[in-house]
C-alpha atoms as a PDB file:
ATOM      1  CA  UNK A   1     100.644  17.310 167.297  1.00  0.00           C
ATOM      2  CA  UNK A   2     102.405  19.294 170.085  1.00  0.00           C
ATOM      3  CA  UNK A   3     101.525  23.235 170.477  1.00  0.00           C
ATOM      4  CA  UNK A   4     105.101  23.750 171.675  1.00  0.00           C
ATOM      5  CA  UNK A   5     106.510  22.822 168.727  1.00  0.00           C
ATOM      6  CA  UNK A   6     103.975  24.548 166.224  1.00  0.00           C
ATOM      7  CA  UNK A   7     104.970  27.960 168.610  1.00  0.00           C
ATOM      8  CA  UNK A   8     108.440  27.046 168.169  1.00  0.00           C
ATOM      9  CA  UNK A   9     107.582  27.196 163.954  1.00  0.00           C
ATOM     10  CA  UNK A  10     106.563  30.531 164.236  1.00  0.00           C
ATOM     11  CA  UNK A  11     109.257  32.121 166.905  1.00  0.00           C
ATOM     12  CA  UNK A  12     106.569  32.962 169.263  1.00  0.00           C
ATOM     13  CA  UNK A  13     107.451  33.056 172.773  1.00  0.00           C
ATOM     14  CA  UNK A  14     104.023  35.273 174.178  1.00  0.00           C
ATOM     15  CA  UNK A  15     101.072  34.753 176.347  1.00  0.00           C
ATOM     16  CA  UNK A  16      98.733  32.008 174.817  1.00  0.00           C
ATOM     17  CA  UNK A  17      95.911  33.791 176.982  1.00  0.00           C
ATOM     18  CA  UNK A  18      92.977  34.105 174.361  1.00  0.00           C
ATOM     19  CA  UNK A  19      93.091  37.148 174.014  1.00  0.00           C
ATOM     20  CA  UNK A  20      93.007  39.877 171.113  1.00  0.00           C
ATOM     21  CA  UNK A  21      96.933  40.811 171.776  1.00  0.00           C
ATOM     22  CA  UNK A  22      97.414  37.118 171.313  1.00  0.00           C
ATOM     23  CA  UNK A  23      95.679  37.030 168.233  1.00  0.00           C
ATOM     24  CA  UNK A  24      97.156  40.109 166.654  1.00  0.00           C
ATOM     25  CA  UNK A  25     100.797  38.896 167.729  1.00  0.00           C
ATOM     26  CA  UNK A  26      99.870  35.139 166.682  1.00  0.00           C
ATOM     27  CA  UNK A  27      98.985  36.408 163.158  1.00  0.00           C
ATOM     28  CA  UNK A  28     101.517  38.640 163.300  1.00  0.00           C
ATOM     29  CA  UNK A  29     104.246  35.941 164.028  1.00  0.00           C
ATOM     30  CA  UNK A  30     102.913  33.428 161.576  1.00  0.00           C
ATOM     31  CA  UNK A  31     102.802  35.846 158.150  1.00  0.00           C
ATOM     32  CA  UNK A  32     106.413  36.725 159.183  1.00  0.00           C
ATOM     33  CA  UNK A  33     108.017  33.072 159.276  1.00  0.00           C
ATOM     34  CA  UNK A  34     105.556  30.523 157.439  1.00  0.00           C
ATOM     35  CA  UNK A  35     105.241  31.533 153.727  1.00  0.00           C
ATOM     36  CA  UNK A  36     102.783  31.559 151.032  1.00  0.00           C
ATOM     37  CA  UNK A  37     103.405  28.889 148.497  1.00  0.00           C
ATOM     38  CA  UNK A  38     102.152  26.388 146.308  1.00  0.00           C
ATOM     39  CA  UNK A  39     105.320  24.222 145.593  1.00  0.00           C
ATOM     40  CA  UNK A  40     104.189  20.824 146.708  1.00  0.00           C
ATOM     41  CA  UNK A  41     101.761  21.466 143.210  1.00  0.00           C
ATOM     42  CA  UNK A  42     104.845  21.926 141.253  1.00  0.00           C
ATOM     43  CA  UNK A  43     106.505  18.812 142.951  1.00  0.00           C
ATOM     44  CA  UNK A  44     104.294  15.681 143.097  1.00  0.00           C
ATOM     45  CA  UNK A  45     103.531  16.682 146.652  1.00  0.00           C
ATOM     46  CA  UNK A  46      99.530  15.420 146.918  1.00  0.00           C
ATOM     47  CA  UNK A  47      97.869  18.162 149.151  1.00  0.00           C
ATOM     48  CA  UNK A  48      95.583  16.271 152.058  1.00  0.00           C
ATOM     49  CA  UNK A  49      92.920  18.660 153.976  1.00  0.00           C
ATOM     50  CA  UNK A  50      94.202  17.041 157.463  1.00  0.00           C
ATOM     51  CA  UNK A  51      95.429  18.543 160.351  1.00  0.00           C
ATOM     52  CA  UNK A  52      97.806  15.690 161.367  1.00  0.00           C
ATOM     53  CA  UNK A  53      99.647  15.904 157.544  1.00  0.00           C
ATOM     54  CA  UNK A  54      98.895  19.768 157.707  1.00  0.00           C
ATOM     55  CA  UNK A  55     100.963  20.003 160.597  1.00  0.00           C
ATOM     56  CA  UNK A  56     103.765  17.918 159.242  1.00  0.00           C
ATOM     57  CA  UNK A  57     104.578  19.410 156.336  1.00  0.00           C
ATOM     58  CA  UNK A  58     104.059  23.112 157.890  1.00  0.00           C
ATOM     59  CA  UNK A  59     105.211  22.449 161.374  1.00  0.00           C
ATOM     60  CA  UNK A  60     107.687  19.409 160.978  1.00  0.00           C
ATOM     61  CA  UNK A  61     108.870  19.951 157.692  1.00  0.00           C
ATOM     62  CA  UNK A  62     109.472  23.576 158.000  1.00  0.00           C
ATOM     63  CA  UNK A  63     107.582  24.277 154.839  1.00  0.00           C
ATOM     64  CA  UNK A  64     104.476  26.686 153.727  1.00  0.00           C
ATOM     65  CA  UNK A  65     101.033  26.565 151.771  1.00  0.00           C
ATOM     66  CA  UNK A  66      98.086  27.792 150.369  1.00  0.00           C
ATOM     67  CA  UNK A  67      94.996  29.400 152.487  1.00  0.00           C
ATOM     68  CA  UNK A  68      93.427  25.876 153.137  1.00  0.00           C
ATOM     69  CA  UNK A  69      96.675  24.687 154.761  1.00  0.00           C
ATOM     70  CA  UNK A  70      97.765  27.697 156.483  1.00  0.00           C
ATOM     71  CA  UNK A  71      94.398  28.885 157.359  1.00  0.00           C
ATOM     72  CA  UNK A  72      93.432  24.994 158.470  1.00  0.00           C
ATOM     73  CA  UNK A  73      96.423  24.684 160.482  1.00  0.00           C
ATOM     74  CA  UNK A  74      95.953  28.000 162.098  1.00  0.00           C
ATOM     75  CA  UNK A  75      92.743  27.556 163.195  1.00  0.00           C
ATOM     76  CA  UNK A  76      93.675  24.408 165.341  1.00  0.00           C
ATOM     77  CA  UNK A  77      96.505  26.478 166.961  1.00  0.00           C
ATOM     78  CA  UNK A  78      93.568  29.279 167.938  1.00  0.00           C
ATOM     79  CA  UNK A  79      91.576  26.038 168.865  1.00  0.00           C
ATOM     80  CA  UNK A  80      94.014  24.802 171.489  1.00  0.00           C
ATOM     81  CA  UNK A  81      95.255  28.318 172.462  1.00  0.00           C
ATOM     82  CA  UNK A  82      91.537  28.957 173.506  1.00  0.00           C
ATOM     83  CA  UNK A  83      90.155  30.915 170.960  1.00  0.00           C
ATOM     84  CA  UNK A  84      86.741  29.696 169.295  1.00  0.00           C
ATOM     85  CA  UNK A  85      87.165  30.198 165.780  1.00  0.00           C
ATOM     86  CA  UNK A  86      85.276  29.910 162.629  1.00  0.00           C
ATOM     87  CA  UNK A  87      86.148  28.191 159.087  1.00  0.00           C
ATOM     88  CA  UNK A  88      84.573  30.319 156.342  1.00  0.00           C
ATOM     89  CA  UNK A  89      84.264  29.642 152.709  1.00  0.00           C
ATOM     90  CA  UNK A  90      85.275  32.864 150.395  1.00  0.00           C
ATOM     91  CA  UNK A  91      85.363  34.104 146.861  1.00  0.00           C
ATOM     92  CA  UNK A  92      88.490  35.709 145.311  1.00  0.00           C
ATOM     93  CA  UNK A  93      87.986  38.813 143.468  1.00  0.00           C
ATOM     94  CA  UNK A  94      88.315  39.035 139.774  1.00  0.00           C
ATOM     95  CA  UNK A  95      88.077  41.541 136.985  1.00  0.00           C
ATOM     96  CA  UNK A  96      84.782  43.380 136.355  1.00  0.00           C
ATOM     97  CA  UNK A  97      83.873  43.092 139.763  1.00  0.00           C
ATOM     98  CA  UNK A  98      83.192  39.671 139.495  1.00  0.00           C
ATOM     99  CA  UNK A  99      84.557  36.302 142.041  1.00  0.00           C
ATOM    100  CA  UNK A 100      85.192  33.096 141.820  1.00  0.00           C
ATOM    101  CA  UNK A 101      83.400  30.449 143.126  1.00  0.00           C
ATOM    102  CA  UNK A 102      82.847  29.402 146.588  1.00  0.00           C
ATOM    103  CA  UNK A 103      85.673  27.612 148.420  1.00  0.00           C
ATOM    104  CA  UNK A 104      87.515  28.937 146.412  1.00  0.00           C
ATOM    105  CA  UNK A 105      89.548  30.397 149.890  1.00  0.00           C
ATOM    106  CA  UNK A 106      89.233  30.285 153.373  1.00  0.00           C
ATOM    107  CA  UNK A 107      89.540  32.668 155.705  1.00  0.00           C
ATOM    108  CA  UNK A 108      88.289  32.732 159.772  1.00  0.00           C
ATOM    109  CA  UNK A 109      86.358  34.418 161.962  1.00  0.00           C
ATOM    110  CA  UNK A 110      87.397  34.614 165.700  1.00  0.00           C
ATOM    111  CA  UNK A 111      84.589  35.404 168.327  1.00  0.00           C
ATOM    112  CA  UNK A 112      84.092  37.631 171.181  1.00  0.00           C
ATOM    113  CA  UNK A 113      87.430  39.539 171.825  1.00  0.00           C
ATOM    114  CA  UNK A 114      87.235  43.068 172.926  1.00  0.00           C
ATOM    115  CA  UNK A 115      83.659  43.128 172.670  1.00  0.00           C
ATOM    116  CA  UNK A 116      83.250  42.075 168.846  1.00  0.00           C
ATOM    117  CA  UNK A 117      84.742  39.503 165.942  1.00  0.00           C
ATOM    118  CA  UNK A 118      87.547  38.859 164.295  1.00  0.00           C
ATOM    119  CA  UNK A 119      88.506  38.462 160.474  1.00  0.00           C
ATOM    120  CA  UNK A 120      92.077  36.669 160.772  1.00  0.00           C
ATOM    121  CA  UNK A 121      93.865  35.191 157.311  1.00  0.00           C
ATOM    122  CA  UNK A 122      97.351  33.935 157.002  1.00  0.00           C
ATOM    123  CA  UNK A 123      96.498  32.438 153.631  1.00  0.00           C
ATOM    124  CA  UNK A 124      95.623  35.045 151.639  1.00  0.00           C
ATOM    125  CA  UNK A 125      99.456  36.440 151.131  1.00  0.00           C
ATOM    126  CA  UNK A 126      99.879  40.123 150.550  1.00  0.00           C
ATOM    127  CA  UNK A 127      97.063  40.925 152.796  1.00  0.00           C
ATOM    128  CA  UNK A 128      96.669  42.535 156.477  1.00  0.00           C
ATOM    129  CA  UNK A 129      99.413  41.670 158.800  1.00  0.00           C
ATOM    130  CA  UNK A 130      96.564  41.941 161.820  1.00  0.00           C
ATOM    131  CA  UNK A 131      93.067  40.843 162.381  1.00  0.00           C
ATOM    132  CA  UNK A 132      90.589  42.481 161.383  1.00  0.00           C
ATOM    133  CA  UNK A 133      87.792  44.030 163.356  1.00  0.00           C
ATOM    134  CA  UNK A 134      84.301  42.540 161.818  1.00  0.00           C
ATOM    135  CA  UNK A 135      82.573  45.562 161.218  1.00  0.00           C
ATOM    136  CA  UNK A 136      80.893  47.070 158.189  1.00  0.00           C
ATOM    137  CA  UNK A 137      82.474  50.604 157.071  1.00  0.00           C
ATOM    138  CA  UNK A 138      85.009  50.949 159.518  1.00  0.00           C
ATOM    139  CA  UNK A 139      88.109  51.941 158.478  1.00  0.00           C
ATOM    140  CA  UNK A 140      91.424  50.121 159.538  1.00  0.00           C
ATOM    141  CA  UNK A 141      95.197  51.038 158.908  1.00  0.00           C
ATOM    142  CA  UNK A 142      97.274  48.255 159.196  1.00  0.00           C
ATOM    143  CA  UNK A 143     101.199  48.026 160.708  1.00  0.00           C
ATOM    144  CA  UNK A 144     102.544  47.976 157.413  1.00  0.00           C
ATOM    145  CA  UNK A 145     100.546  51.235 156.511  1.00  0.00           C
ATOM    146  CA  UNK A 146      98.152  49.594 154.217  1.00  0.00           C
ATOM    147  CA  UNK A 147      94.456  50.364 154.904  1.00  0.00           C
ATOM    148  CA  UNK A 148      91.551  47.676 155.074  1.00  0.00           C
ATOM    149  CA  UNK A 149      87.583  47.758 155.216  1.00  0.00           C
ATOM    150  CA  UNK A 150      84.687  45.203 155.351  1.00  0.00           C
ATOM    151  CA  UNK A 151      81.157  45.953 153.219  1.00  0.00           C
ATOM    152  CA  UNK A 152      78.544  44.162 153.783  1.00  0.00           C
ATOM    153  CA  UNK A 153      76.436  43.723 150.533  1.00  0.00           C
ATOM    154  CA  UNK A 154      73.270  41.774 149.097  1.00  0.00           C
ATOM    155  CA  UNK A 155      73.807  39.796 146.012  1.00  0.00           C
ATOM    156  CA  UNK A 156      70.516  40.090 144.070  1.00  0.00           C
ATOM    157  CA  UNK A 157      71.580  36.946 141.857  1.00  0.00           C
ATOM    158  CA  UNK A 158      72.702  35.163 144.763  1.00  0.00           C
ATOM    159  CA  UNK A 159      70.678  35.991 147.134  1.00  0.00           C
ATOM    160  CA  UNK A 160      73.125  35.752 150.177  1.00  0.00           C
ATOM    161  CA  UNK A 161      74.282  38.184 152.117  1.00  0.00           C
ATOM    162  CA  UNK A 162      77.977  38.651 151.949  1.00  0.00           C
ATOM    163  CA  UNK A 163      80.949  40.579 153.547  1.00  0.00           C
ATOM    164  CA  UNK A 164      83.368  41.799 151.130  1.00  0.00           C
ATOM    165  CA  UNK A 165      87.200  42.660 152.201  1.00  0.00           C
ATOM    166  CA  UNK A 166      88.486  45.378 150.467  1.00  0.00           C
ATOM    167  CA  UNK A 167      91.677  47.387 150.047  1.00  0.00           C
ATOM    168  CA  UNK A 168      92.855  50.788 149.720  1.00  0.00           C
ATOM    169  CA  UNK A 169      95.085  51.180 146.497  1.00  0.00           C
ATOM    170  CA  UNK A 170      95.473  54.275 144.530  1.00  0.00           C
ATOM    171  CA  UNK A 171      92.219  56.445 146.754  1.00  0.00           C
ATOM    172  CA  UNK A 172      89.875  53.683 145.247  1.00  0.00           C
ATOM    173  CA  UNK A 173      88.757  50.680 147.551  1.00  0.00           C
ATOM    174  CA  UNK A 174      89.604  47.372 145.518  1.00  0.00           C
ATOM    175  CA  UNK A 175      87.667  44.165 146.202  1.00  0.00           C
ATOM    176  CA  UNK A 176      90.307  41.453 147.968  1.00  0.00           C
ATOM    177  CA  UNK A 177      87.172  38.359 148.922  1.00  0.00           C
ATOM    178  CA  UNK A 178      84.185  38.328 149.990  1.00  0.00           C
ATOM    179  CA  UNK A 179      82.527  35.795 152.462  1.00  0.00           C
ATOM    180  CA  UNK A 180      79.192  34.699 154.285  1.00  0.00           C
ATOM    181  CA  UNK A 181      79.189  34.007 157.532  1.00  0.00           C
ATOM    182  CA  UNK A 182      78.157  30.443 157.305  1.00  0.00           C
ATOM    183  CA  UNK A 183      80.636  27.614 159.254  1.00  0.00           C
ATOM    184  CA  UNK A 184      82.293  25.065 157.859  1.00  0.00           C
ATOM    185  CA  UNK A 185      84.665  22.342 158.290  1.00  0.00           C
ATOM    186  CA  UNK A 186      87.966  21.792 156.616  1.00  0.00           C
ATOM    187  CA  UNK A 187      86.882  18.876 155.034  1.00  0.00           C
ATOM    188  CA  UNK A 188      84.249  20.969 153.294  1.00  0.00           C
ATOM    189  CA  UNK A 189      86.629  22.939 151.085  1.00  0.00           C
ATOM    190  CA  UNK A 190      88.362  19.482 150.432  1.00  0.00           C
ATOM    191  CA  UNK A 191      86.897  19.809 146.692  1.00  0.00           C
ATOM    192  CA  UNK A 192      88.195  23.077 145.310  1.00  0.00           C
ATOM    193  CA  UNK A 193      91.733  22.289 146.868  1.00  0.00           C
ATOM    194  CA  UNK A 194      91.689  19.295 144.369  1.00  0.00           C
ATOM    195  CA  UNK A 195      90.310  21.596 141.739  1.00  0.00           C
ATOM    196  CA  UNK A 196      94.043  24.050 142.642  1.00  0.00           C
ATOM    197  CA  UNK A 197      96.506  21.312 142.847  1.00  0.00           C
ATOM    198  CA  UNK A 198      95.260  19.528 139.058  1.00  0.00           C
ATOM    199  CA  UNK A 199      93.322  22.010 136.823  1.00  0.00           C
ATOM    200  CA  UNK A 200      94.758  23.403 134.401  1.00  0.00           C
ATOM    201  CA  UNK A 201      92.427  26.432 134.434  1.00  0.00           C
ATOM    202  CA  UNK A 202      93.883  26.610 138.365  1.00  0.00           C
ATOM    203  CA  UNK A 203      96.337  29.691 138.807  1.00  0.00           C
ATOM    204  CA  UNK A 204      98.105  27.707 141.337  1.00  0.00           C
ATOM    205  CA  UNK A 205      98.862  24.935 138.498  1.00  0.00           C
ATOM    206  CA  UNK A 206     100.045  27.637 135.845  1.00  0.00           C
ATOM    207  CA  UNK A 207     103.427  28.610 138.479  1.00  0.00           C
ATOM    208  CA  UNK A 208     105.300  28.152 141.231  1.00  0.00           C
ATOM    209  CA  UNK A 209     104.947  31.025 144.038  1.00  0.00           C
ATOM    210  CA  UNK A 210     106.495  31.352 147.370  1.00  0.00           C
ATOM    211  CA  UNK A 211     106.011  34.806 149.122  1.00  0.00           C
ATOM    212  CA  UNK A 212     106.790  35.963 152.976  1.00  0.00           C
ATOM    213  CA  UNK A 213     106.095  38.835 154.563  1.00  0.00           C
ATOM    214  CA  UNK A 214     109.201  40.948 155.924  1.00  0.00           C
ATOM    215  CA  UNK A 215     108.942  43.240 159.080  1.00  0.00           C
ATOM    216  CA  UNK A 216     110.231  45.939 156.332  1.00  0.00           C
ATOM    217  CA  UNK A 217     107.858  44.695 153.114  1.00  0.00           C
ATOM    218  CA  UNK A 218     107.514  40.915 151.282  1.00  0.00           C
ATOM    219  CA  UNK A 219     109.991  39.119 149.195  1.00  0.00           C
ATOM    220  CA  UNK A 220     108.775  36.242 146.825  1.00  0.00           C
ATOM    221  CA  UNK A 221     109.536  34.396 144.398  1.00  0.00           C
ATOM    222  CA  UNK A 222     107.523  33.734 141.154  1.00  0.00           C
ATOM    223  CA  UNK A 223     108.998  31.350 139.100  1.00  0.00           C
ATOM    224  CA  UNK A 224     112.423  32.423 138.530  1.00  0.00           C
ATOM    225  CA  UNK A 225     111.934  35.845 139.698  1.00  0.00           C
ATOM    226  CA  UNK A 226     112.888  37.028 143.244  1.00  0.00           C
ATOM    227  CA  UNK A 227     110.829  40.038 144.135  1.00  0.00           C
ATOM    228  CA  UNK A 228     111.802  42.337 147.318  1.00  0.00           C
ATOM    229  CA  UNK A 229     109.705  45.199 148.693  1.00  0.00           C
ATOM    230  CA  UNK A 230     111.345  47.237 151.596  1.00  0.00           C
ATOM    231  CA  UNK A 231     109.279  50.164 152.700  1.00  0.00           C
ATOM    232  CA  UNK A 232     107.440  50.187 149.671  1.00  0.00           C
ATOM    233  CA  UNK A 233     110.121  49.824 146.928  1.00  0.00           C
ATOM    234  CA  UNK A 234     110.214  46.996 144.646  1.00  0.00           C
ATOM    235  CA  UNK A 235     112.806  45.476 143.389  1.00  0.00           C
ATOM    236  CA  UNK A 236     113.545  42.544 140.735  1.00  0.00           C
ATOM    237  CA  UNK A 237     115.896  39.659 140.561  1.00  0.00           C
ATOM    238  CA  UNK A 238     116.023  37.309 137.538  1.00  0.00           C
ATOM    239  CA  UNK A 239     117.285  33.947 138.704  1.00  0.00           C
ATOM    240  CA  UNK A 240     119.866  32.405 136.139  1.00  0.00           C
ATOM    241  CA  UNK A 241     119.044  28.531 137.269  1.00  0.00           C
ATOM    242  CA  UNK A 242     117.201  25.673 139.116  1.00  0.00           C
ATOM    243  CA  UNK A 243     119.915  25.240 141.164  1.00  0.00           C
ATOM    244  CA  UNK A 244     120.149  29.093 142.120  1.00  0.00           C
ATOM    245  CA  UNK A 245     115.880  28.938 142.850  1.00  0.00           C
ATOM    246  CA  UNK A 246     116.678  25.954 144.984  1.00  0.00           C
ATOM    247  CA  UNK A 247     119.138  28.006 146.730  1.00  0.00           C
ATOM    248  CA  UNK A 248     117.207  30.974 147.190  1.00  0.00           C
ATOM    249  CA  UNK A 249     113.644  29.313 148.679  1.00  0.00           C
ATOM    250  CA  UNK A 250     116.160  27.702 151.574  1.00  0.00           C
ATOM    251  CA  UNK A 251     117.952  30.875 152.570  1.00  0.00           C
ATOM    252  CA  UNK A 252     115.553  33.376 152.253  1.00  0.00           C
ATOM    253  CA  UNK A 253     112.864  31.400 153.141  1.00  0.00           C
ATOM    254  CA  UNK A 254     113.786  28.431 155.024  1.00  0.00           C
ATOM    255  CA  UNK A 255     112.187  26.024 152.712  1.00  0.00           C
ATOM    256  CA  UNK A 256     114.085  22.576 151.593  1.00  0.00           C
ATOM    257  CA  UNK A 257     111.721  20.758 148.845  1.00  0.00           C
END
C-alpha cells in the first residue's frame, strides 16, 4: 500500500503537511474523483473490512464504495499523512425523527487542527464537500452553498450523549446522522457491513447506486437513471440498456465492473 499511488487516485498533487488546508483539500479531492457506490453488492463482489483489499479495489482498481470503505480507506491516508484520526460509529436518520441502528455508518473525527476537531466524511454521498468544525450550534456554509450544523443532544432512552449532523433544506434543519464520540476500529463495524451487502431489508441490497460529486453539482446513477445537478438544477436521463449503464459508470465515472 503506497501513499503515492492512493494520491495519484484522487489527483492530488498538495502539501501532505497535517494540516487543516490539507484536510479540507484532501476531502475535497477525494468526493470529486472516488464515487459513492454499492455495485460490488449488485455483482458478487464480497465486501472485506481490510485496508489491504480496501485499497485494491478503491486505489488499484479504480473503483468506489460505501462509508465503511471510503471512510476506512480514508482514514489510513490521514493516518500516514500525519493526521490522528478517529473511527466513529453513526446512525442514519429516518422518518419521524427516528435512526437506525448503530454502525449503521461511519464517519471520523480528526484532532487538534486550528485549535479544535474535525468531522470529515467521504462516505456519506450528498453531504459537505469540507470538514466540519466540531462544534455545537455553529453554523457552517459549505463550497457548494449548502449549509451544515452539529447539535449535541441527550437521548433519554438511550442514555448517551450524541452529536447530531444536520442540514439546512427548505429554512428547516433536517437530521443527516448522529454520532457519539466513542473510538472504534474498522473491524468493529465489520457486522452491519454484512447486514448491507445480504439483507434484504438493506437499502443497499434493494439497488444499484453510484453518485460523484461535480465541482458544478453531483451526477449519479440509480439504477437505470442518470441524474445530473449543475448549480442546483436537476436533470433526468432514462437509460435504454445494460449495455448503455455499463457505458455510462466508465465514462462518467471511471468505473469498469
Amino acid at each position: 500500500m503506497d501513499i503515492r499511488d492512493y494520491l495519484q487516485r484522487i489527483r492530488y498533487r498538495g502539501s501532505l503537511e497535517p494540516t487543516l488546508q490539507t484536510l479540507r483539500a484532501l476531502h475535497e479531492a477525494h468526493l470529486l474523483t472516488v464515487p459513492f457506490e454499492n455495485l460490488s453488492i449488485h455483482y458478487g463482489q464480497p465486501i472485506i473490512l481490510q485496508e489491504a483489499l480496501l485499497f485494491n479495489k478503491i486505489v488499484r482498481k479504480h473503483r468506489g464504495g460505501f462509508c465503511y470503505e471510503l471512510n476506512g480507506l480514508f482514514a489510513w491516508l490521514l493516518g500516514q499523512s500525519g493526521f490522528q484520526v478517529t473511527l466513529l460509529s453513526a446512525e442514519v436518520a429516518g422518518d419521524a425523527s427516528n435512526f437506525s441502528p448503530e454502525f449503521d455508518h461511519l464517519t471520523l473525527l480528526v484532532h487538534r487542527l486550528s485549535g479544535t476537531n474535525w468531522l470529515a466524511d467521504v462516505g456519506f454521498g450528498d453531504s459537505f464537500l469540507h470538514p466540519l468544525r466540531f462544534e455545537a450550534e455553529v453554523e457552517q456554509k459549505g463550497a457548494d452553498g449548502k449549509e451544515y450544523r452539529l447539535q449535541r443532544k441527550y437521548d433519554e432512552h438511550t442514555q448517551r450523549d450524541y452529536w447530531i449532523v444536520q442540514q439546512l433544506s427548505d429554512a428547516t434543519w433536517q437530521p443527516q446522522y448522529r454520532f457519539t464520540v466513542q473510538p472504534h476500529t474498522l473491524a468493529d463495524f465489520t457486522e452491519r457491513c454484512i447486514y448491507q451487502q445480504t439483507s434484504p431489508e438493506s437499502h443497499f441490497t434493494r439497488q444499484r447506486i453510484c453518485s460523484l460529486a461535480t465541482p458544478t453539482g453531483r451526477i449519479s446513477l440509480s439504477d437505470l437513471r442518470l441524474i445530473t445537478t449543475i448549480h442546483g438544477e436537476r436533470k433526468e436521463q432514462v437509460l435504454t440498456s445494460e449495455e448503455e449503464y455499463i457505458a455510462v459508470l466508465a465514462e462518467q465515472f471511471g468505473v469498469v465492473i
